[in-house]
C-alpha atoms as a PDB file:
ATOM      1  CA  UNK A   1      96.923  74.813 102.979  1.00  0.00           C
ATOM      2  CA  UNK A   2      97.433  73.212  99.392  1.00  0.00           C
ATOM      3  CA  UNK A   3     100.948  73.064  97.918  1.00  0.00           C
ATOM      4  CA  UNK A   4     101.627  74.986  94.993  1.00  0.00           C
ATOM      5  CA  UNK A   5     100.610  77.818  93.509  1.00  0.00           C
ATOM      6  CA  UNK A   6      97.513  76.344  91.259  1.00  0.00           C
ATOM      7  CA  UNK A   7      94.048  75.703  92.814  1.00  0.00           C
ATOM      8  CA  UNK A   8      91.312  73.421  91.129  1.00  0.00           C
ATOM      9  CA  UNK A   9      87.724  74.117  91.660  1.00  0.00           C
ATOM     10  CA  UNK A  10      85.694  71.146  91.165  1.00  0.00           C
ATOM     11  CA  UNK A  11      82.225  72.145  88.765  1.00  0.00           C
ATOM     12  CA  UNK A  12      79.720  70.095  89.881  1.00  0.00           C
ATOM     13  CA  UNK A  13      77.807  70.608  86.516  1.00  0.00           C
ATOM     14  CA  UNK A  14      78.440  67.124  84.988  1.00  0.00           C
ATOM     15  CA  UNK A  15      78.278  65.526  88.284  1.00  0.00           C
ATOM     16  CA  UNK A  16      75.096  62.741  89.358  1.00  0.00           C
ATOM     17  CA  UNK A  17      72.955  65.459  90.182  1.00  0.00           C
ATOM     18  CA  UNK A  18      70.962  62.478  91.393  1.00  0.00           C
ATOM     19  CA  UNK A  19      73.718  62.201  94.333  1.00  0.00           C
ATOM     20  CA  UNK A  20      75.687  65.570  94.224  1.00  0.00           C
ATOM     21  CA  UNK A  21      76.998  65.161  97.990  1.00  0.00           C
ATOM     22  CA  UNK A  22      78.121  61.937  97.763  1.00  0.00           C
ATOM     23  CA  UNK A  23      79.706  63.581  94.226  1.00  0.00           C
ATOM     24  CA  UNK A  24      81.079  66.629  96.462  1.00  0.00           C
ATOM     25  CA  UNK A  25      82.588  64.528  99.175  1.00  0.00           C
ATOM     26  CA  UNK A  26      84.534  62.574  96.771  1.00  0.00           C
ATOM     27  CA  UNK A  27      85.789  65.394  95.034  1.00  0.00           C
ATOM     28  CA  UNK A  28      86.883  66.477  98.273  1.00  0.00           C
ATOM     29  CA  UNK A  29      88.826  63.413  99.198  1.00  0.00           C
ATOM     30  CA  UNK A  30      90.065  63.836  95.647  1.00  0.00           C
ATOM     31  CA  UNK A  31      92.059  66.627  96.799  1.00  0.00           C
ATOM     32  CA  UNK A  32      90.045  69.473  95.330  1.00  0.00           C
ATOM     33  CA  UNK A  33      90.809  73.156  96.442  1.00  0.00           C
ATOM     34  CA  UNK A  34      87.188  74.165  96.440  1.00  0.00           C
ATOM     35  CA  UNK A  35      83.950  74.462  94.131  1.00  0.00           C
ATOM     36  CA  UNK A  36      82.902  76.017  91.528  1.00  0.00           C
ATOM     37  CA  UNK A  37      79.101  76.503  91.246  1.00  0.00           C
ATOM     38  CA  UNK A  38      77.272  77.158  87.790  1.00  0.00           C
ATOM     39  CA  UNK A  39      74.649  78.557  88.133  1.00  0.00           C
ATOM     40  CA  UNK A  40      71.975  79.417  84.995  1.00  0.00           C
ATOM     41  CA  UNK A  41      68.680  80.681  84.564  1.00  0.00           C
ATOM     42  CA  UNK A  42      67.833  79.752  81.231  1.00  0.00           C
ATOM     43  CA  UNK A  43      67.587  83.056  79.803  1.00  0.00           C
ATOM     44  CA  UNK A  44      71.431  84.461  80.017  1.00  0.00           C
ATOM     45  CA  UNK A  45      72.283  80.975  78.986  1.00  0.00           C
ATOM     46  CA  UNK A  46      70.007  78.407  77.171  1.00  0.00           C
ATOM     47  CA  UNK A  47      69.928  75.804  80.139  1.00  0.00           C
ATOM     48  CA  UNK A  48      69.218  75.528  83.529  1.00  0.00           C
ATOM     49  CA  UNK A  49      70.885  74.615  86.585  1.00  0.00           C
ATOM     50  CA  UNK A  50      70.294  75.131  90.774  1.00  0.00           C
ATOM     51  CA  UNK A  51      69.781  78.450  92.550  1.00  0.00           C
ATOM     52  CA  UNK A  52      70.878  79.300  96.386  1.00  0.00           C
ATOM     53  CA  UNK A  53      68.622  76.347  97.759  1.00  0.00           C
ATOM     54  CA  UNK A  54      70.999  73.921  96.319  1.00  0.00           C
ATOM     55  CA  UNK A  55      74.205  75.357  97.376  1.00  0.00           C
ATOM     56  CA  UNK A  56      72.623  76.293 101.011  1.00  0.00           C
ATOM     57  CA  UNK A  57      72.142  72.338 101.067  1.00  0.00           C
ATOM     58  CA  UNK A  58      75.427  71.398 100.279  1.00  0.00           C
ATOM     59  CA  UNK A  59      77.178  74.283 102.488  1.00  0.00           C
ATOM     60  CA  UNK A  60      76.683  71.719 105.077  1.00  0.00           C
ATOM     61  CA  UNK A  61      78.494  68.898 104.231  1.00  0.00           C
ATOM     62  CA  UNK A  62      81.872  70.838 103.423  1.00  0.00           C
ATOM     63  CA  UNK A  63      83.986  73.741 104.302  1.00  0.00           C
ATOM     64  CA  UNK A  64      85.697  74.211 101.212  1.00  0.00           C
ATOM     65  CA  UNK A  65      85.734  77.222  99.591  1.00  0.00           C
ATOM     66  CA  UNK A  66      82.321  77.710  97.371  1.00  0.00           C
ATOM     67  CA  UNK A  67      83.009  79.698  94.084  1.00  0.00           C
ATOM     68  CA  UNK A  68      79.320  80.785  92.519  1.00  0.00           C
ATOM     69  CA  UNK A  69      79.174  81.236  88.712  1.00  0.00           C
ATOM     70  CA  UNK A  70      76.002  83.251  87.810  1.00  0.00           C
ATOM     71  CA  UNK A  71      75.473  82.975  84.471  1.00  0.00           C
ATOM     72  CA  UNK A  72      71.869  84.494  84.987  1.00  0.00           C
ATOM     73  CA  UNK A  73      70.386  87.706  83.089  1.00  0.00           C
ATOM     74  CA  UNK A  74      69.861  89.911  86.373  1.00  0.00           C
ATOM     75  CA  UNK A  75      72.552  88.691  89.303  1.00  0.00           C
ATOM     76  CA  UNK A  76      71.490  91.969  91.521  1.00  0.00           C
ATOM     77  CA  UNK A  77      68.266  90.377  92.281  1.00  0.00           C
ATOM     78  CA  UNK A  78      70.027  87.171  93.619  1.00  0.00           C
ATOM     79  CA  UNK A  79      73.174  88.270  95.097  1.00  0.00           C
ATOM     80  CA  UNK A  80      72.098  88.623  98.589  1.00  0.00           C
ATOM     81  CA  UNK A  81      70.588  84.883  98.414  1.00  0.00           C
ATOM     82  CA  UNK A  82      73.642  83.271  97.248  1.00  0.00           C
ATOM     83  CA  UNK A  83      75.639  85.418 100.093  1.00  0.00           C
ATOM     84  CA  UNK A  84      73.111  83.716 102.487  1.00  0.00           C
ATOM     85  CA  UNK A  85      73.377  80.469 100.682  1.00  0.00           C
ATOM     86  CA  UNK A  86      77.420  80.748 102.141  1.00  0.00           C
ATOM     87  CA  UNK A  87      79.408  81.546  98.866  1.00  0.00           C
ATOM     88  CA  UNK A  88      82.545  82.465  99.567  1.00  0.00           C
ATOM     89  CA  UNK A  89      82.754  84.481  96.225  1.00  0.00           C
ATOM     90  CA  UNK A  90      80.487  85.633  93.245  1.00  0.00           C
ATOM     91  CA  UNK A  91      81.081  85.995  89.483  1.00  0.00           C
ATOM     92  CA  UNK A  92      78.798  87.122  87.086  1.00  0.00           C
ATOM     93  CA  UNK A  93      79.173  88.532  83.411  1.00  0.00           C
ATOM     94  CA  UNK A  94      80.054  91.788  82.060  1.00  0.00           C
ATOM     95  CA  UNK A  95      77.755  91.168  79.350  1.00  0.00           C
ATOM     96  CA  UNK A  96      74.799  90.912  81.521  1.00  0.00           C
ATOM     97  CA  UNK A  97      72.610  93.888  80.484  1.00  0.00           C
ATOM     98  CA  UNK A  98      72.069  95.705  83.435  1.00  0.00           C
ATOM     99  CA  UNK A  99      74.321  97.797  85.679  1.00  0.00           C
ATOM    100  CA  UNK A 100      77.381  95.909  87.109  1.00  0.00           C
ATOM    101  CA  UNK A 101      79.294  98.405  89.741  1.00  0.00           C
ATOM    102  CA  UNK A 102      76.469  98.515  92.168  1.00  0.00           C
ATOM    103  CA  UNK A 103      76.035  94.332  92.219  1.00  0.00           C
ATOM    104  CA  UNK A 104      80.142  94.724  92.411  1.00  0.00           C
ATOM    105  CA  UNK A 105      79.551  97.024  95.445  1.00  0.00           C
ATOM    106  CA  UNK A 106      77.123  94.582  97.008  1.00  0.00           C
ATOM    107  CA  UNK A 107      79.370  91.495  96.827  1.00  0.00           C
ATOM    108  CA  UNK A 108      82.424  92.932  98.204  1.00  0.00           C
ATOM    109  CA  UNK A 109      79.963  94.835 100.941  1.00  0.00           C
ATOM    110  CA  UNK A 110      78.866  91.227 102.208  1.00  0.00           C
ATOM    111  CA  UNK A 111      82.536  90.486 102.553  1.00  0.00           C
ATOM    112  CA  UNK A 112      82.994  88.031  99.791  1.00  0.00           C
ATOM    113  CA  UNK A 113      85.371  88.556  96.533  1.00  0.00           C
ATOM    114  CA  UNK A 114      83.753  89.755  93.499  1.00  0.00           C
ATOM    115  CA  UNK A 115      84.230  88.629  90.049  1.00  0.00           C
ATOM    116  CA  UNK A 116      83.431  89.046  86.547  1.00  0.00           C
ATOM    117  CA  UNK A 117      83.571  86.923  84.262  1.00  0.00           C
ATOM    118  CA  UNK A 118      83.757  87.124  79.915  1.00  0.00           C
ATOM    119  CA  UNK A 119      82.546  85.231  77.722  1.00  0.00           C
ATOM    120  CA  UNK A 120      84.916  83.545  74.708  1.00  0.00           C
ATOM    121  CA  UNK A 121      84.178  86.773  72.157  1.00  0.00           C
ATOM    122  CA  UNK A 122      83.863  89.254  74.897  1.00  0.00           C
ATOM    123  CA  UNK A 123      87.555  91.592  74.980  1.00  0.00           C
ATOM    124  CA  UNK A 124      89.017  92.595  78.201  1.00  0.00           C
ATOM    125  CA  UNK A 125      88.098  96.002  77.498  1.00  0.00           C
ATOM    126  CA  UNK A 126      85.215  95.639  78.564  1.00  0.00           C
ATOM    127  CA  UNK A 127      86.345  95.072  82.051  1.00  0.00           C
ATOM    128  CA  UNK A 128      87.990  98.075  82.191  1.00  0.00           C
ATOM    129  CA  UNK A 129      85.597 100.312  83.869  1.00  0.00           C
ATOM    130  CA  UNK A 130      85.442  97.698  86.857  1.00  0.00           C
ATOM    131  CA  UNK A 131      89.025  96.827  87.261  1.00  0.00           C
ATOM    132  CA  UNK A 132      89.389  98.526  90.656  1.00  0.00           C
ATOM    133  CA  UNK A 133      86.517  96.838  92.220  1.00  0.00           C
ATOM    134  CA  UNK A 134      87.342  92.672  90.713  1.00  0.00           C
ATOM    135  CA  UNK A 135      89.055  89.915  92.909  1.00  0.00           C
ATOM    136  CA  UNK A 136      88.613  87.725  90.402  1.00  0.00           C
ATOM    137  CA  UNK A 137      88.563  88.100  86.688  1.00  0.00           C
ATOM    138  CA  UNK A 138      87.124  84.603  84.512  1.00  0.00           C
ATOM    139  CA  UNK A 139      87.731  83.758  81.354  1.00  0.00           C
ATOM    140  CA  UNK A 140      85.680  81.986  79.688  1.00  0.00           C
ATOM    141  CA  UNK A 141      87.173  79.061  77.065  1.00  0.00           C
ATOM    142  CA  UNK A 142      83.876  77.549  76.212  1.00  0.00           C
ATOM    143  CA  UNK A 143      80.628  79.595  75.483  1.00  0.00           C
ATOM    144  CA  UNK A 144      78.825  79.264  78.166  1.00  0.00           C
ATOM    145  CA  UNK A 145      75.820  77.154  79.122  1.00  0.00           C
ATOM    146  CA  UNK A 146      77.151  73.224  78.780  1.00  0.00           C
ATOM    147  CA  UNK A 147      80.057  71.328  80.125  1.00  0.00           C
ATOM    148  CA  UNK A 148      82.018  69.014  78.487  1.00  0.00           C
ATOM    149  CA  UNK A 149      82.559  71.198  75.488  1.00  0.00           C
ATOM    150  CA  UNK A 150      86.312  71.570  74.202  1.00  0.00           C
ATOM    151  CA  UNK A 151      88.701  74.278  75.298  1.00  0.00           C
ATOM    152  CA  UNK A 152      88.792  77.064  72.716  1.00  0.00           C
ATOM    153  CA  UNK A 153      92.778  78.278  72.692  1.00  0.00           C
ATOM    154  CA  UNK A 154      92.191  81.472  70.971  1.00  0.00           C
ATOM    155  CA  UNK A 155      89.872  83.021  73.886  1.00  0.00           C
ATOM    156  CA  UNK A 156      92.306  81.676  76.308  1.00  0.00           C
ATOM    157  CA  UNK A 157      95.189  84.076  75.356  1.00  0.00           C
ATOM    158  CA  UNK A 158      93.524  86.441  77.557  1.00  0.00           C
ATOM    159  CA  UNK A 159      94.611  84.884  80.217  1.00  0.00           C
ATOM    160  CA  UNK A 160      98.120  86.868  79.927  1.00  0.00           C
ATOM    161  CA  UNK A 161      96.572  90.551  79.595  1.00  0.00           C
ATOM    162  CA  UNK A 162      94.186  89.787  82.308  1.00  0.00           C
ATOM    163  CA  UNK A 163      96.894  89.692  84.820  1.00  0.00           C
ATOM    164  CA  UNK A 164      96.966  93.343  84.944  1.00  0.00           C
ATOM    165  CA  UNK A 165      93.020  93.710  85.795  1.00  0.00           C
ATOM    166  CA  UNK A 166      93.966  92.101  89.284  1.00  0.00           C
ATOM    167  CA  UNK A 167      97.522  93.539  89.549  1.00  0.00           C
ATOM    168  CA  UNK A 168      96.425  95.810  92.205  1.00  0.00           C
ATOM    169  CA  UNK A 169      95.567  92.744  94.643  1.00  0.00           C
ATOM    170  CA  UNK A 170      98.988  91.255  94.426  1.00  0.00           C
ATOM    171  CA  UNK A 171      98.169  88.656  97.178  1.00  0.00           C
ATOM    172  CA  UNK A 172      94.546  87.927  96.214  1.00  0.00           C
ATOM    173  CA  UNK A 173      93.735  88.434  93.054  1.00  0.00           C
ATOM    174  CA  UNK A 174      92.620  85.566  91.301  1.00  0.00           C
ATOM    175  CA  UNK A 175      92.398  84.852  87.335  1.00  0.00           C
ATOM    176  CA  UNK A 176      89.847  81.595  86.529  1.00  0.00           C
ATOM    177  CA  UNK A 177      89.794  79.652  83.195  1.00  0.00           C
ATOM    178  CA  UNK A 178      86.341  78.017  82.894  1.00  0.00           C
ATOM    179  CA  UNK A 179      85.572  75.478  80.002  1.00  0.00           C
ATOM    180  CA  UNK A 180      87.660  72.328  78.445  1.00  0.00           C
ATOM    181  CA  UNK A 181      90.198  72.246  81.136  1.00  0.00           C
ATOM    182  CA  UNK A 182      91.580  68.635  81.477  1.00  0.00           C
ATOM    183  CA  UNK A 183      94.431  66.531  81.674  1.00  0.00           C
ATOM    184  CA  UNK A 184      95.220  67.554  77.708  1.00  0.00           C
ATOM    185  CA  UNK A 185      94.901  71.349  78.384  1.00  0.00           C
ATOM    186  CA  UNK A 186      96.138  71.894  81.811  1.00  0.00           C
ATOM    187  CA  UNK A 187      99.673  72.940  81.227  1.00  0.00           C
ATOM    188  CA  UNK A 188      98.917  75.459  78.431  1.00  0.00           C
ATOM    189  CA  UNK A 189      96.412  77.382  80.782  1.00  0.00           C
ATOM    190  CA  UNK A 190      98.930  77.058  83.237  1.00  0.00           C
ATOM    191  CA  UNK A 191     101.570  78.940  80.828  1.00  0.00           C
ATOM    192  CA  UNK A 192      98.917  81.366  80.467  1.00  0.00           C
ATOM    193  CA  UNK A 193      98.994  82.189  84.191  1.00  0.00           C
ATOM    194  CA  UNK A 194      95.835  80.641  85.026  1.00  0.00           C
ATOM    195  CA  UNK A 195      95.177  80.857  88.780  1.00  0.00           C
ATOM    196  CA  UNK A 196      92.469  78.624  89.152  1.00  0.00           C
ATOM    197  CA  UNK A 197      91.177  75.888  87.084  1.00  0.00           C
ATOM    198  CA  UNK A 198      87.756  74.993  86.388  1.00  0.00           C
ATOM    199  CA  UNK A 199      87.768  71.321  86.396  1.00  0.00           C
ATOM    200  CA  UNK A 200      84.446  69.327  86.005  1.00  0.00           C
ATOM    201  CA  UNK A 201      83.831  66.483  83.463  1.00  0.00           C
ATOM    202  CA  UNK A 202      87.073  65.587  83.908  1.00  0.00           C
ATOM    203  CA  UNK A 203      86.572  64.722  87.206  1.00  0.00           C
ATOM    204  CA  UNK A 204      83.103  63.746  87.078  1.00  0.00           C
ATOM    205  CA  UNK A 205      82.645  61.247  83.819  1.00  0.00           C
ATOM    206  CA  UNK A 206      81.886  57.740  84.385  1.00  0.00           C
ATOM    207  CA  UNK A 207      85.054  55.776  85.007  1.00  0.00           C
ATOM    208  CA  UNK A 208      87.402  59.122  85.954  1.00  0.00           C
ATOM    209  CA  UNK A 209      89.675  58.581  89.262  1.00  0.00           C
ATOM    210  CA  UNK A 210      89.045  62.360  90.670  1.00  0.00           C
ATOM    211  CA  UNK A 211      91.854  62.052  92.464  1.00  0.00           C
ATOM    212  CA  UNK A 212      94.369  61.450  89.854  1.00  0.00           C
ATOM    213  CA  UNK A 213      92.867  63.540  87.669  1.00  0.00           C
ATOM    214  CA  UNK A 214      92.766  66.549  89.838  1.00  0.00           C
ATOM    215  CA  UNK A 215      96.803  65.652  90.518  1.00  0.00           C
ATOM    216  CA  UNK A 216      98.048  65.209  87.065  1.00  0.00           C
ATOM    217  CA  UNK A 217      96.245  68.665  86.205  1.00  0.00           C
ATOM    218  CA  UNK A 218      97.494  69.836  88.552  1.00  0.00           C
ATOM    219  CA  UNK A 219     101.216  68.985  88.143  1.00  0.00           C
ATOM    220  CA  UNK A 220     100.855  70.166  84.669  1.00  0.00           C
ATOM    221  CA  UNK A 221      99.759  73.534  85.146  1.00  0.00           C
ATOM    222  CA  UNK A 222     102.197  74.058  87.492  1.00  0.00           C
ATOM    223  CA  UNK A 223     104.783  72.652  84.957  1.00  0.00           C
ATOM    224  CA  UNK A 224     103.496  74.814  82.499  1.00  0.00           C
ATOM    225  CA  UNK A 225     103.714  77.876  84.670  1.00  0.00           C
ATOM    226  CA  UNK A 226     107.389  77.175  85.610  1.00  0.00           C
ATOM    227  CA  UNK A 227     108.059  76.632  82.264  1.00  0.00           C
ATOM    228  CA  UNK A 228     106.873  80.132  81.013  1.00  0.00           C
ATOM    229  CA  UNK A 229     107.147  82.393  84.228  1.00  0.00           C
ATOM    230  CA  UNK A 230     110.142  81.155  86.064  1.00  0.00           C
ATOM    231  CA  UNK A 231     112.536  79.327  83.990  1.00  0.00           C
ATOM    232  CA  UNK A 232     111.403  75.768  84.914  1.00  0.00           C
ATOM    233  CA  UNK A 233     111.899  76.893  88.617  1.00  0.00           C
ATOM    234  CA  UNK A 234     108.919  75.639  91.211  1.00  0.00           C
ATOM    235  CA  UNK A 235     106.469  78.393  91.408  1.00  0.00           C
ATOM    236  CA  UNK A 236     106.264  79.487  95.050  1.00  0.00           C
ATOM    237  CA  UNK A 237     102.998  78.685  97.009  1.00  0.00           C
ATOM    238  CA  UNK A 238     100.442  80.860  96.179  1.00  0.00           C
ATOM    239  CA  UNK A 239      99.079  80.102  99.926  1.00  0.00           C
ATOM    240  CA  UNK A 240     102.652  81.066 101.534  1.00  0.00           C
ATOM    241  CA  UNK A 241     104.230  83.029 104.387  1.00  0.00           C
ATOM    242  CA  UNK A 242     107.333  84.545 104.414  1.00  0.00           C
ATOM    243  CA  UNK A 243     108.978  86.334 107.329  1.00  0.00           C
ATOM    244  CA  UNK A 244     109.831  89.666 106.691  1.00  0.00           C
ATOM    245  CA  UNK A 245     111.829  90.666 110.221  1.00  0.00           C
ATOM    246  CA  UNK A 246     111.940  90.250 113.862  1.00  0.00           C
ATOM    247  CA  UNK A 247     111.311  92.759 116.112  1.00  0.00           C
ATOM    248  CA  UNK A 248     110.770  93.341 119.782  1.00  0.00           C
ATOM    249  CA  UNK A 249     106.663  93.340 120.281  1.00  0.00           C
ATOM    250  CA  UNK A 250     106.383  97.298 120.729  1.00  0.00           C
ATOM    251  CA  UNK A 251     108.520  98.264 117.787  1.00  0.00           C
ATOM    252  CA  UNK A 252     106.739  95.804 115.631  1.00  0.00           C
ATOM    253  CA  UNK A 253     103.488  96.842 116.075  1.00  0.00           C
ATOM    254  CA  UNK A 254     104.414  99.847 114.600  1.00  0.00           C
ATOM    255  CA  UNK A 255     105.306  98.645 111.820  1.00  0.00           C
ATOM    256  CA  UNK A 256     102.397  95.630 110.971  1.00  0.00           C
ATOM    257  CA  UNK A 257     100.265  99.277 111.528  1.00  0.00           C
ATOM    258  CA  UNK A 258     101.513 100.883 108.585  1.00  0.00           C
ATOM    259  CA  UNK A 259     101.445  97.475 106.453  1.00  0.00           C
ATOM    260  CA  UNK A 260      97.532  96.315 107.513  1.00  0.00           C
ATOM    261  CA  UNK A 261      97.324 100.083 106.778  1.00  0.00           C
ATOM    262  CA  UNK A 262      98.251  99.984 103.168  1.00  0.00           C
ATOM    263  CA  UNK A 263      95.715  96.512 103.225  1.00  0.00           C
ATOM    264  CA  UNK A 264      98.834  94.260 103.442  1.00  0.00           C
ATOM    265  CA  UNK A 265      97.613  91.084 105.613  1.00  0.00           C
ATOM    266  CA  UNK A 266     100.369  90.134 108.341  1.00  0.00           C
ATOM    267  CA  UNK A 267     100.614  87.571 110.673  1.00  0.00           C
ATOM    268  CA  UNK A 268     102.362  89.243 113.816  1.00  0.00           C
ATOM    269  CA  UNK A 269     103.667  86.283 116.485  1.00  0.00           C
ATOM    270  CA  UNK A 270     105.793  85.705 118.984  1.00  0.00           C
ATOM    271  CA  UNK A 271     109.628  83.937 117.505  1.00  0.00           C
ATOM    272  CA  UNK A 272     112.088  81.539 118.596  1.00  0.00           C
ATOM    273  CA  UNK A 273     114.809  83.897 118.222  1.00  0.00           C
ATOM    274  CA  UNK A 274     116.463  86.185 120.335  1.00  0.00           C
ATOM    275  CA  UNK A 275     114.768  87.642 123.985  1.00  0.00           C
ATOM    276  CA  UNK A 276     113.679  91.131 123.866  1.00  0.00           C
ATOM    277  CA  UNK A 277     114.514  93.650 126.944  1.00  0.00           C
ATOM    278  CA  UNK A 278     111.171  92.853 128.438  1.00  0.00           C
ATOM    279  CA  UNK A 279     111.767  89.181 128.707  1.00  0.00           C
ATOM    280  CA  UNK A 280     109.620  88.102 126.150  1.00  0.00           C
ATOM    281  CA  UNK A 281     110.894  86.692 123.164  1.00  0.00           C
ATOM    282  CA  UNK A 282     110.426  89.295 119.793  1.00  0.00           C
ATOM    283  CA  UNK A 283     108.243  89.021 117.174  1.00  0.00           C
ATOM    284  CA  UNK A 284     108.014  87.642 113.616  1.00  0.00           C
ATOM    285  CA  UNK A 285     106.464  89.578 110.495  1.00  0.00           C
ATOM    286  CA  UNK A 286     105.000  87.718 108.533  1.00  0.00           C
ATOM    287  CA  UNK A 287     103.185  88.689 105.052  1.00  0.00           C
ATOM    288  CA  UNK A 288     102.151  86.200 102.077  1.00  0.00           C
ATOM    289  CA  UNK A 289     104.676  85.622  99.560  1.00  0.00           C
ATOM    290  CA  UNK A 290     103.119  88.171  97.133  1.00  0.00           C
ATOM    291  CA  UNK A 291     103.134  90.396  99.311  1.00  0.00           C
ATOM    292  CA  UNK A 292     106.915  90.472 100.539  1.00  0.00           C
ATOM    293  CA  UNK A 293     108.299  92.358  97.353  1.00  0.00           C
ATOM    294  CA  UNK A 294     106.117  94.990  97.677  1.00  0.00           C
ATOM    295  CA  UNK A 295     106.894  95.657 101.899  1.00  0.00           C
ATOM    296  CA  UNK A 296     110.577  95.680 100.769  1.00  0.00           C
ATOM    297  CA  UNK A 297     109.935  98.068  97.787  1.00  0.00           C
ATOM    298  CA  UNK A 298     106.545 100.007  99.243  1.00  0.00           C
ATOM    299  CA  UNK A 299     107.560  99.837 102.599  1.00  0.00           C
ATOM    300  CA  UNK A 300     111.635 100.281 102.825  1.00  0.00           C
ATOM    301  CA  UNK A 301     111.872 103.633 105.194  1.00  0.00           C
ATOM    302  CA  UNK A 302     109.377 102.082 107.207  1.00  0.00           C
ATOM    303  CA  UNK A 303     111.161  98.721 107.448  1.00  0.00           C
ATOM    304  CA  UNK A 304     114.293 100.167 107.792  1.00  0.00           C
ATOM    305  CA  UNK A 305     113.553 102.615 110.262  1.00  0.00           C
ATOM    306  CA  UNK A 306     111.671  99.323 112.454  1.00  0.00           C
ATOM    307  CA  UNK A 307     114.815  97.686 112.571  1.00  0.00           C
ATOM    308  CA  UNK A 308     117.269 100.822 113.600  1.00  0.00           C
ATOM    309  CA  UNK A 309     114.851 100.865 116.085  1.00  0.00           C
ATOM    310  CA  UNK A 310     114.843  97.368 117.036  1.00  0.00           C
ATOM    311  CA  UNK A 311     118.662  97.190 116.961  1.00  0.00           C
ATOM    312  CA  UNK A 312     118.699 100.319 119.833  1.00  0.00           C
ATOM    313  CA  UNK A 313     115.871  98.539 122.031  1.00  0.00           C
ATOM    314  CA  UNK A 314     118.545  95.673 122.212  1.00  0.00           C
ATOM    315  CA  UNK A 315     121.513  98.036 122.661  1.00  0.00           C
END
């Protein structure tokens, strides 16, 4: 579990292709969150990268989280090979001309998180239509195609509207900024709301310490989110648990029922509080940080009633 709220995702685009998992293993000592996978055909995009061959390859030598970028003219063909290949999510492009619910539909089918992503001109309207059905909206601050380019600010704004296009997956929604994000740029996309940062030149060039680079961004995203979102206050882990009650085991299971009902993840475990009538000690509630506002607004009868009930079993 990483600290903070911010995750960086290591592009292995301007990596030593020559060597790319002795490049991937040191970005994971670095301290990387996971990867981020660019993948081009040379028709959406004028150059050309790897397909699901390449990322099948270097699924074995980590378990970090594998984020594929398909900037490619016709990602249904392909989807089911870079499932296979062990991507943990897919993003492709609105823009792509062909239609985009039913490739959508397949990614989320396979169990992964779906994304689209939009390139620096493209507005957010056009995401719209799809809203319901994203995990993960990208914004693109480079056109895409080649790394190392500079990160464009204006496209970037978008970052703050696009907030709303995930809303509905309080605890897993994800908003990615993808081009120019460095050590100079890292705590403006992180005042934008930026949830995960495309790092790769940075990271990669000849000379870079990975590991200090992928720190100090970071530390300054996460200052710049403080800065903007909670008056300078630490943001809280984006990858935390917060108890929401304690219950004896029955009476809680009744109530982790209706929050996994309304799709709410919970951890339910035994405490190291008080004993319950059966002997056994009672049960925590656990539900990710996101989440708890929403049980406590969502949820009060239910959470209310729980504990009457909880308060009578001990009686």
């Amino acid at each position: 579990m990483t600290r903070g709220r911010v995750r960086i995702a290591a592009s292995v685009l301007n990596a030593d292709l020559a060597d790319l998992a002795r490049e991937v293993r040191r970005a994971e000592r670095a301290g990387v969150d996971r990867f981020h996978l660019d993948v081009m055909d040379g028709h959406f995009v004028p150059n050309i990268t790897f397909g699901p061959g390449t990322i099948a390859a270097l699924r074995r030598i980590t378990r970090l989280p594998f984020d594929a970028h398909l900037m490619i003219a016709e990602p249904s063909r392909y989807v089911g090979a870079f499932v296979d290949a062990g991507c943990d999510s897919i993003t492709f492009h609105v823009e792509v001309d062909e239609p985009i619910e039913p490739t959508l539909r397949a990614i989320r089918s396979a169990g992964r998180a779906a994304g689209l992503a939009v390139r620096p001109a493209t507005g957010l309207e056009a995401l719209e239509p799809y809203r319901a059905l994203l995990d993960i909206v990208m914004v693109m601050t480079v056109e895409p195609g080649f790394g190392g380019q500079a990160l464009l600010r204006e496209p970037a704004t978008k970052l703050l509207d696009a907030r709303r296009l995930v809303d509905h997956r309080p605890w897993s929604g994800e908003l990615h900024v993808d081009g120019g994000v460095n050590r100079e740029t890292a705590e403006y996309v992180g005042s934008l709301g930026a949830d995960v940062l495309v790092v790769g030149s940075a990271l990669f060039r000849k000379g870079a310490d990975p590991a200090r680079e992928t720190r100090l961004v970071r530390s300054l995203a996460e200052e710049g989110f403080a800065h903007a979102f909670r008056g300078d206050r630490p943001p809280a882990p984006r990858d935390g648990w917060v108890r929401v009650t304690t219950l004896p085991r029955d009476v809680g299971a009744g109530l982790v029922r209706t929050l996994e009902g309304d799709g709410i993840p919970v951890i339910f475990l035994r405490g190291d509080g008080p004993i319950a009538a059966d002997g056994v000690r009672e049960y925590d509630i656990l539900v990710p940080v996101a989440a708890d506002p929403i049980v406590r607004d969502r949820h009060a009868d239910a959470l209310a009633t729980a504990e009457a009930a909880g308060r009578d079993a001990r009686a």
